[in-house]
C-alpha atoms as a PDB file:
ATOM      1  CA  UNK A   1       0.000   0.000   0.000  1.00  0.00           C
ATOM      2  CA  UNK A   2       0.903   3.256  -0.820  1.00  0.00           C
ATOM      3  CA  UNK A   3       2.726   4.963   2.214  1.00  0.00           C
ATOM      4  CA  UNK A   4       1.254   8.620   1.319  1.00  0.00           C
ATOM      5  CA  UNK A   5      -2.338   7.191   0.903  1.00  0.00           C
ATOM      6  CA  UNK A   6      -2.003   5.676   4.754  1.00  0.00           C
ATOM      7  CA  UNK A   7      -0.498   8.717   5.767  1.00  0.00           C
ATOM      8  CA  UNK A   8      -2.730  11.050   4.215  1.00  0.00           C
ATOM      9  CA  UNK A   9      -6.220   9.217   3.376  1.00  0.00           C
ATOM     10  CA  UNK A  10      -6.567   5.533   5.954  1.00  0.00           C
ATOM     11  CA  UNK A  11      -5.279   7.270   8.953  1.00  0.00           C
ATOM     12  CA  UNK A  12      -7.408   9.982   8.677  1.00  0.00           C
ATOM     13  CA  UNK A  13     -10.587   8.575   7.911  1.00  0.00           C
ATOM     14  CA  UNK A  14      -9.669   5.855  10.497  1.00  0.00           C
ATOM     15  CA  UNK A  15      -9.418   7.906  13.288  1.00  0.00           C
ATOM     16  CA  UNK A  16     -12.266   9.912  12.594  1.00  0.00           C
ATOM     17  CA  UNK A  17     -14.326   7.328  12.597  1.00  0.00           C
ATOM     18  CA  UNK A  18     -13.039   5.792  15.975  1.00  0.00           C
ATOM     19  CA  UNK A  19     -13.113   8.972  17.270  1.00  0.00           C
ATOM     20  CA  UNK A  20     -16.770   9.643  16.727  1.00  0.00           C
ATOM     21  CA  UNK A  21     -17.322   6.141  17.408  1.00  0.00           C
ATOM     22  CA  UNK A  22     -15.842   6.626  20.491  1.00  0.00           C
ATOM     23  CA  UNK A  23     -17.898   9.957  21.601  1.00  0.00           C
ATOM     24  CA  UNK A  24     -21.313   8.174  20.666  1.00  0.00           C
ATOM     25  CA  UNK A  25     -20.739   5.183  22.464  1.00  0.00           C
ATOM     26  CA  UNK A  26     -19.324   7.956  25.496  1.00  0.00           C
ATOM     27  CA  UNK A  27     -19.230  11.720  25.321  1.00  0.00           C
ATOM     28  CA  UNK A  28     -16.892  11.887  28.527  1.00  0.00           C
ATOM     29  CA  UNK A  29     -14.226  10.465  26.388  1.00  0.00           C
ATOM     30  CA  UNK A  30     -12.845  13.310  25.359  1.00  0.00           C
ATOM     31  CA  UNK A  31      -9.128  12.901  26.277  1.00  0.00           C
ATOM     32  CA  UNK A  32      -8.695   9.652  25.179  1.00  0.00           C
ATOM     33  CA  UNK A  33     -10.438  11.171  21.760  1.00  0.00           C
ATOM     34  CA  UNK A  34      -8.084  13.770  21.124  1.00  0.00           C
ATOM     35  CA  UNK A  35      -4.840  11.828  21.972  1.00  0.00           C
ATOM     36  CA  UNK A  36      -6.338   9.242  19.256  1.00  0.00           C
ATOM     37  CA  UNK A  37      -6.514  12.648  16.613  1.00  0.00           C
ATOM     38  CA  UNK A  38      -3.047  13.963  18.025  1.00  0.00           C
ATOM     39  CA  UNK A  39      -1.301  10.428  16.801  1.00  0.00           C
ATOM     40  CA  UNK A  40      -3.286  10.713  14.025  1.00  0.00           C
ATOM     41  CA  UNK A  41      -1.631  13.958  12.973  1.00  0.00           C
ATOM     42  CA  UNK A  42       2.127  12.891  14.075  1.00  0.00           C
ATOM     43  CA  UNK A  43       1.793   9.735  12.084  1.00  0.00           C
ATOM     44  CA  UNK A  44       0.752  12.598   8.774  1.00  0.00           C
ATOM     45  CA  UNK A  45       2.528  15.993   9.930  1.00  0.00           C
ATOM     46  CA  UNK A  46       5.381  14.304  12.126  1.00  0.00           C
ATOM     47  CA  UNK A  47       6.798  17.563  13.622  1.00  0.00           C
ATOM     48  CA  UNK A  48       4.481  19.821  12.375  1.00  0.00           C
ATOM     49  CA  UNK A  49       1.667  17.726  14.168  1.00  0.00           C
ATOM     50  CA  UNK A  50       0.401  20.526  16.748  1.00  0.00           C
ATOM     51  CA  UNK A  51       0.435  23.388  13.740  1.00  0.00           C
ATOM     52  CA  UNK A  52      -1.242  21.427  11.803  1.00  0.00           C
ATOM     53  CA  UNK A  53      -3.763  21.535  14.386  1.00  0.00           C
ATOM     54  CA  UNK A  54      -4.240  24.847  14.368  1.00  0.00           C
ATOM     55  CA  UNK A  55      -1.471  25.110  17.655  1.00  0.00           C
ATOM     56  CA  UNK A  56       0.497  28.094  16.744  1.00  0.00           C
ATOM     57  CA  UNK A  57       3.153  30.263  18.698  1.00  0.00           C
ATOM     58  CA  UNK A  58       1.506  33.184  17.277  1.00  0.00           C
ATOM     59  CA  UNK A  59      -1.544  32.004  18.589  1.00  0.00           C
ATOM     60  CA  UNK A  60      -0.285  32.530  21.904  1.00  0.00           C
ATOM     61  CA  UNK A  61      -1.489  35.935  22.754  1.00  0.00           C
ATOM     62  CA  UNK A  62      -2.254  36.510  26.417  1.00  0.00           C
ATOM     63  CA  UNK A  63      -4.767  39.907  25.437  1.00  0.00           C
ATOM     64  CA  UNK A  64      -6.283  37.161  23.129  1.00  0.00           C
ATOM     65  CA  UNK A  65      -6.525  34.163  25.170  1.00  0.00           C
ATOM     66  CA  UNK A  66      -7.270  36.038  28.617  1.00  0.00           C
ATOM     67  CA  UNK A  67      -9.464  39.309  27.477  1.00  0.00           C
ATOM     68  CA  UNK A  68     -10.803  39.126  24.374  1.00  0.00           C
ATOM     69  CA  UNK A  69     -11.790  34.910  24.334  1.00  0.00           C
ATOM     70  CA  UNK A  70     -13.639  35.569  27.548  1.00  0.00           C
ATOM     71  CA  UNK A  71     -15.615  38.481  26.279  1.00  0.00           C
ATOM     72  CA  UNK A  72     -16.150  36.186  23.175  1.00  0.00           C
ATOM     73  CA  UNK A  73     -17.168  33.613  25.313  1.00  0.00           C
ATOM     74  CA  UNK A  74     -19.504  35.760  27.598  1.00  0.00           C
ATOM     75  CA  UNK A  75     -21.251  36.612  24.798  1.00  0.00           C
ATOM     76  CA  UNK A  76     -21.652  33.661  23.461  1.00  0.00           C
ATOM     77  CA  UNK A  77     -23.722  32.156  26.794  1.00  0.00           C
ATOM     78  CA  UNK A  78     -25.613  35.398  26.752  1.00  0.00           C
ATOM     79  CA  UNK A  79     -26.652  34.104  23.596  1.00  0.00           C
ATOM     80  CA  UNK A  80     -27.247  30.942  24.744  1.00  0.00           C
ATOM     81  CA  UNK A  81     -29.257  31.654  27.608  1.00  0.00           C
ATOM     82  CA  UNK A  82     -31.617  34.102  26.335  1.00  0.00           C
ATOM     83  CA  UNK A  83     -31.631  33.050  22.546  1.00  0.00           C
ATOM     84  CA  UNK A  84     -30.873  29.177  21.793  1.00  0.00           C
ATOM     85  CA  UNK A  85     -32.058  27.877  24.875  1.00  0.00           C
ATOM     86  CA  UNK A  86     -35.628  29.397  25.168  1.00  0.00           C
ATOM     87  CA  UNK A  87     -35.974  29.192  21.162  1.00  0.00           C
ATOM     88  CA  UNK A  88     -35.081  25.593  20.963  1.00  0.00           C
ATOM     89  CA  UNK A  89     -37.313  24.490  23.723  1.00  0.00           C
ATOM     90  CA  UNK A  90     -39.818  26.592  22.436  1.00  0.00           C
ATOM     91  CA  UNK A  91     -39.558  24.454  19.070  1.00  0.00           C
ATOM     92  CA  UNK A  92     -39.338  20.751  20.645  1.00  0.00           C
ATOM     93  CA  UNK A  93     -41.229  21.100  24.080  1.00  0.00           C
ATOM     94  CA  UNK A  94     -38.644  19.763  25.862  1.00  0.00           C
ATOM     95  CA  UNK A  95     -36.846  21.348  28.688  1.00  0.00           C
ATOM     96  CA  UNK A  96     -32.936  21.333  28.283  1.00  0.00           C
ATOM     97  CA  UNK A  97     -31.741  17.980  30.075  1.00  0.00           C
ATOM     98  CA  UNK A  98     -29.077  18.954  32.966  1.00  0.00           C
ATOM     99  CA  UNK A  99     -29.589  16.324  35.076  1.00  0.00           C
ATOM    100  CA  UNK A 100     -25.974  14.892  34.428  1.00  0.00           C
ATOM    101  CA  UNK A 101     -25.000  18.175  36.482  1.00  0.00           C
ATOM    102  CA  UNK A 102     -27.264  17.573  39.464  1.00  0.00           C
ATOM    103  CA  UNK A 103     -24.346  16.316  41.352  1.00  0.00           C
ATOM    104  CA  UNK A 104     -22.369  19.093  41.121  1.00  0.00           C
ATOM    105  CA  UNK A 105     -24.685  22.350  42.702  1.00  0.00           C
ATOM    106  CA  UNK A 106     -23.727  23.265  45.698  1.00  0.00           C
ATOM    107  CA  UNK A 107     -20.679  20.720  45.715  1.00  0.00           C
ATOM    108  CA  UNK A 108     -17.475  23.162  45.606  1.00  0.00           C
ATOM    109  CA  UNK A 109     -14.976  20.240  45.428  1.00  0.00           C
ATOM    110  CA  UNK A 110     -16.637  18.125  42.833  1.00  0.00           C
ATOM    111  CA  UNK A 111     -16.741  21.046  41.226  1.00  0.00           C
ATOM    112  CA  UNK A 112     -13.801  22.144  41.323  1.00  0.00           C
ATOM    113  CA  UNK A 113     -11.837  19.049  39.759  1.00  0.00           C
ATOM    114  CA  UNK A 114     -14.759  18.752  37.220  1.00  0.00           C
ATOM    115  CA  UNK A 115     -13.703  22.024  36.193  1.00  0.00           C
ATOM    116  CA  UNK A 116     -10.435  20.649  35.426  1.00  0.00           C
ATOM    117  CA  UNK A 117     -11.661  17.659  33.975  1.00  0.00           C
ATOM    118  CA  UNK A 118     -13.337  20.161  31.879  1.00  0.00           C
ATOM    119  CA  UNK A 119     -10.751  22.538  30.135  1.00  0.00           C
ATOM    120  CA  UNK A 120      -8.770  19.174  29.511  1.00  0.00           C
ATOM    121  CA  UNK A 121     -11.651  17.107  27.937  1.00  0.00           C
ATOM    122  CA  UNK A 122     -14.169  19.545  26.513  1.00  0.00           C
ATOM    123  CA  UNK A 123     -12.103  22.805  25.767  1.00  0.00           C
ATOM    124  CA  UNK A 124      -8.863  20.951  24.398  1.00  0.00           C
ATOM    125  CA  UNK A 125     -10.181  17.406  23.566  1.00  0.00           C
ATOM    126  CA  UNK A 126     -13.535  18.620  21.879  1.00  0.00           C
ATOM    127  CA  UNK A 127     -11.647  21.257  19.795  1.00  0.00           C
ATOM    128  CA  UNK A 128      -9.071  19.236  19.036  1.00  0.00           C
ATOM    129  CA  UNK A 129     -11.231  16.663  17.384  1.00  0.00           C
ATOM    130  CA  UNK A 130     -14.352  19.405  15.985  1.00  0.00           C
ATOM    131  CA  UNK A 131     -12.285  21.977  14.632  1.00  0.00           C
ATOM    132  CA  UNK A 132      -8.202  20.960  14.890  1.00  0.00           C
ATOM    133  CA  UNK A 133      -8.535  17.747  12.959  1.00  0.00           C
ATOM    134  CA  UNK A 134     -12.164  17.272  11.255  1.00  0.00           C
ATOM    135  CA  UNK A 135     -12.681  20.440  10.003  1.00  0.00           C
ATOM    136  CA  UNK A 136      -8.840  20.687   9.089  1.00  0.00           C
ATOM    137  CA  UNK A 137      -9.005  17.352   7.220  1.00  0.00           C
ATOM    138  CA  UNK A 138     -12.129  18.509   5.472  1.00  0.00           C
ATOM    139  CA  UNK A 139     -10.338  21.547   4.481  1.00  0.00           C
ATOM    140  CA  UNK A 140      -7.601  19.273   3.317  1.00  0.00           C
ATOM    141  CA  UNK A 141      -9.759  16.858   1.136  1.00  0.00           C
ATOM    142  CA  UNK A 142     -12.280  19.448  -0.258  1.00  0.00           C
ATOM    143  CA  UNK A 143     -10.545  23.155  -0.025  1.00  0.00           C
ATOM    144  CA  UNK A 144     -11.575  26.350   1.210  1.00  0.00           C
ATOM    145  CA  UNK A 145     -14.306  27.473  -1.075  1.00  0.00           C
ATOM    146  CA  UNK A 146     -17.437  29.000   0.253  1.00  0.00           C
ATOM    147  CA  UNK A 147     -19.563  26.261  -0.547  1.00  0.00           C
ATOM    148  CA  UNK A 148     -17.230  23.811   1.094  1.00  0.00           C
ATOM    149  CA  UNK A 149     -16.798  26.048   3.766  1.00  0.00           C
ATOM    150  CA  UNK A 150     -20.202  26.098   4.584  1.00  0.00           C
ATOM    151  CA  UNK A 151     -20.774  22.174   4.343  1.00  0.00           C
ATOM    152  CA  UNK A 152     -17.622  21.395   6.705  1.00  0.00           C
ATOM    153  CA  UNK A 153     -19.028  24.496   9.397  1.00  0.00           C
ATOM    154  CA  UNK A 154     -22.124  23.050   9.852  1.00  0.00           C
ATOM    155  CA  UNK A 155     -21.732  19.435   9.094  1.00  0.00           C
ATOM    156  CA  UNK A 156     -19.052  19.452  12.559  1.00  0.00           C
ATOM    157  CA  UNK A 157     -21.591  21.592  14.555  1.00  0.00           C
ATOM    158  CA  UNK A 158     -24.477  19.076  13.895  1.00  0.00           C
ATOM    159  CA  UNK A 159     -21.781  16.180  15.051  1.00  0.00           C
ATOM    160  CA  UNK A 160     -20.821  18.327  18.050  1.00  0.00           C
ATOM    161  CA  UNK A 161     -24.928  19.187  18.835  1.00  0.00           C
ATOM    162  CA  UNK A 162     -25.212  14.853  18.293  1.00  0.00           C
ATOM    163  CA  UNK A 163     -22.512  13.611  20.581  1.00  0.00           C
ATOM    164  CA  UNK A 164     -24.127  15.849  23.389  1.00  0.00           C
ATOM    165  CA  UNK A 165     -26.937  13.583  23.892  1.00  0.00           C
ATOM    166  CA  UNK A 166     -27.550  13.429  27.162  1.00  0.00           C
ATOM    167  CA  UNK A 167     -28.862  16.981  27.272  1.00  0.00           C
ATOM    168  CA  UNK A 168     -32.032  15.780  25.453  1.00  0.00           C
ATOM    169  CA  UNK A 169     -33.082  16.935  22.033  1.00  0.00           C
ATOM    170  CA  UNK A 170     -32.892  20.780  23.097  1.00  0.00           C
ATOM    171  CA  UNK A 171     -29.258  20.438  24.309  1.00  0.00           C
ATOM    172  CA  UNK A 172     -28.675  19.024  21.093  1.00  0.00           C
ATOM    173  CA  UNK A 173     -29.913  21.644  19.170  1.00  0.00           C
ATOM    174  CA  UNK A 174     -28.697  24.218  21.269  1.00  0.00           C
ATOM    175  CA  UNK A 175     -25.193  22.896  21.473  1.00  0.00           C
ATOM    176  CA  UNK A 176     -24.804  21.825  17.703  1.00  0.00           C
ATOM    177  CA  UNK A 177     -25.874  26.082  17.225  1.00  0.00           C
ATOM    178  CA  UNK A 178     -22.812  26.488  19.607  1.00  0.00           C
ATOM    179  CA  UNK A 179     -20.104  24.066  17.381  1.00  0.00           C
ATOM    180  CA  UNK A 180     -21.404  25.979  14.368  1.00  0.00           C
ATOM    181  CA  UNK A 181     -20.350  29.169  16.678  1.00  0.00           C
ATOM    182  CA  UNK A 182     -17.017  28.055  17.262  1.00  0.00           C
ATOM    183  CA  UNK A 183     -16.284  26.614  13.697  1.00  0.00           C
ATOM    184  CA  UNK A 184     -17.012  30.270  12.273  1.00  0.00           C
ATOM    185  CA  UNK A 185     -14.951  31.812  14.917  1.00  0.00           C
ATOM    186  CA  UNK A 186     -11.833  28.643  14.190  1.00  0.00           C
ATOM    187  CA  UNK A 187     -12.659  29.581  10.603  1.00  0.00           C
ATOM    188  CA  UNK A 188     -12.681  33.620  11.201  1.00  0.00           C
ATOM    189  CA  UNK A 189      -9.635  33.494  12.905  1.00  0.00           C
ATOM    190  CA  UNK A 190      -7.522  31.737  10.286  1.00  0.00           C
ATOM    191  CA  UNK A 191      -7.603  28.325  12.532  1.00  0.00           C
ATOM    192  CA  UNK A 192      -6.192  29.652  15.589  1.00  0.00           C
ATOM    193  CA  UNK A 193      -7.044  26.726  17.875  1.00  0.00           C
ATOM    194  CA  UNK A 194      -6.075  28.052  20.790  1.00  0.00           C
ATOM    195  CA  UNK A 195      -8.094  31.173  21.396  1.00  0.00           C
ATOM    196  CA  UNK A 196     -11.209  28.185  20.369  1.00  0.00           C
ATOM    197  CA  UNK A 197      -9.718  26.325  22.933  1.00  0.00           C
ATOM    198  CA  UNK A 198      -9.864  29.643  24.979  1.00  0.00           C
ATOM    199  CA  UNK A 199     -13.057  30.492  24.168  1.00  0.00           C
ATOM    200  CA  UNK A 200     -14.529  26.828  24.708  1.00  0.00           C
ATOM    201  CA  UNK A 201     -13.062  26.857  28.725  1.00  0.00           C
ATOM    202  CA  UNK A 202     -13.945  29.886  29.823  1.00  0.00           C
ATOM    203  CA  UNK A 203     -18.018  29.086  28.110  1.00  0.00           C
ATOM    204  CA  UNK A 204     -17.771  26.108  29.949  1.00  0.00           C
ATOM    205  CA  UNK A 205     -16.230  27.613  32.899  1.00  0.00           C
ATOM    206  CA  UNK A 206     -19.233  30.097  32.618  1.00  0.00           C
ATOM    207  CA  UNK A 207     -21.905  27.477  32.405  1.00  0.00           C
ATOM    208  CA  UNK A 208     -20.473  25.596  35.479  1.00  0.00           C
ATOM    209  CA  UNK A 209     -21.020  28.590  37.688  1.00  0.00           C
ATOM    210  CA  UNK A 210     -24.611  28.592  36.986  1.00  0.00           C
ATOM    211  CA  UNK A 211     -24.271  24.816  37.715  1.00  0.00           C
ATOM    212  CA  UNK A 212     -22.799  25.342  41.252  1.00  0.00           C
ATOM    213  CA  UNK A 213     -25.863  28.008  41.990  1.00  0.00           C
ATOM    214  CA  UNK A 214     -28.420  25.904  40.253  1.00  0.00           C
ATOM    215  CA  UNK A 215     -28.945  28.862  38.164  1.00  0.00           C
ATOM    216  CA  UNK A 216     -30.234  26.407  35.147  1.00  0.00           C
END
């Protein structure tokens, strides 16, 4: 077999598929996830593994990653509380699903090391897989133009809304709206992964506050 064609087509397609495999069989997976997409992209990029990702030194902007992401990402749950939320259960009938979370209002500790768990699984591992690799390798196979642009945004935000089943329909919905959110911003901001990754925590970081004061 062709050495490029492993490299460049199998591997890919391999571990995208046990990646989302993976997620649909368990969404906390997402660690184990994006170390399967980061071996993915030595075995292709060797060196250049982590740019190819979309992890740049220039990327690395403290304003960026510590002022402007978490403005970004405040705005982004004001839009999800007062927008996506009450408009998608307004279309399906269903409250949003939280229940995974009851454990953690009121409990500082546990929520405090789920925090952690967190900004490693969800803010790196998710964009990592969504927007360093898929959408990357989509980019690779089929280009940049606006049609295909379009197709790979919201074909990975309607696999990120999926794999977050457990918050019911409506979570679905209103988190595939998000992963269309951050693919326009990855997209925007010339796949700079880690103000997504940025962006991702600090939403996240956001929502588990309202967790703690069973503000849902």
């Amino acid at each position: 077999m062709n050495s490029t064609f492993l490299k460049t087509t199998l591997v890919p397609l391999l571990a995208a598929g046990l990646c989302c495999l993976l997620y649909v069989f368990d969404y906390f997976l997402g660690i184990p996830v994006a170390i399967i997409a980061l071996i993915a992209s030595v075995l292709e990029y060797k060196k250049n593994a982590l740019r190819s990702l979309g992890f740049r030194r220039e990327g690395m902007n403290l304003k960026n990653l510590l002022v402007l992401a978490p403005l970004v990402a405040g705005g982004m749950f004001a839009l999800y509380s007062f927008v996506l939320v009450p408009g998608a259960t307004y279309l399906t009938g269903q409250a949003l699903d939280f229940s995974a979370f009851d454990q953690y209002q009121g409990n500082l500790p546990a929520i405090a090391i789920f925090l952690v768990f967190v900004w490693v699984s969800a803010a790196f591992g998710e964009e990592i897989l969504f927007r360093g690799y898929l959408m990357r390798q989509f980019v690779k196979f089929f280009g940049e133009s606006r049609a295909s642009m379009v197709i790979n945004i919201v074909l990975f935000g309607i696999l990120f809304g999926f794999v977050h089943g457990y918050q019911g329909v409506t979570g679905q919905l209103v988190t595939g709206a998000i992963g269309v959110l951050l693919s326009v911003i990855f997209y925007l901001r010339n796949y700079d992964l880690w103000f997504n990754v940025a962006v991702h925590g600090f939403f996240d970081t956001i929502a588990l506050i309202f967790v703690y004061y069973g503000w849902y």
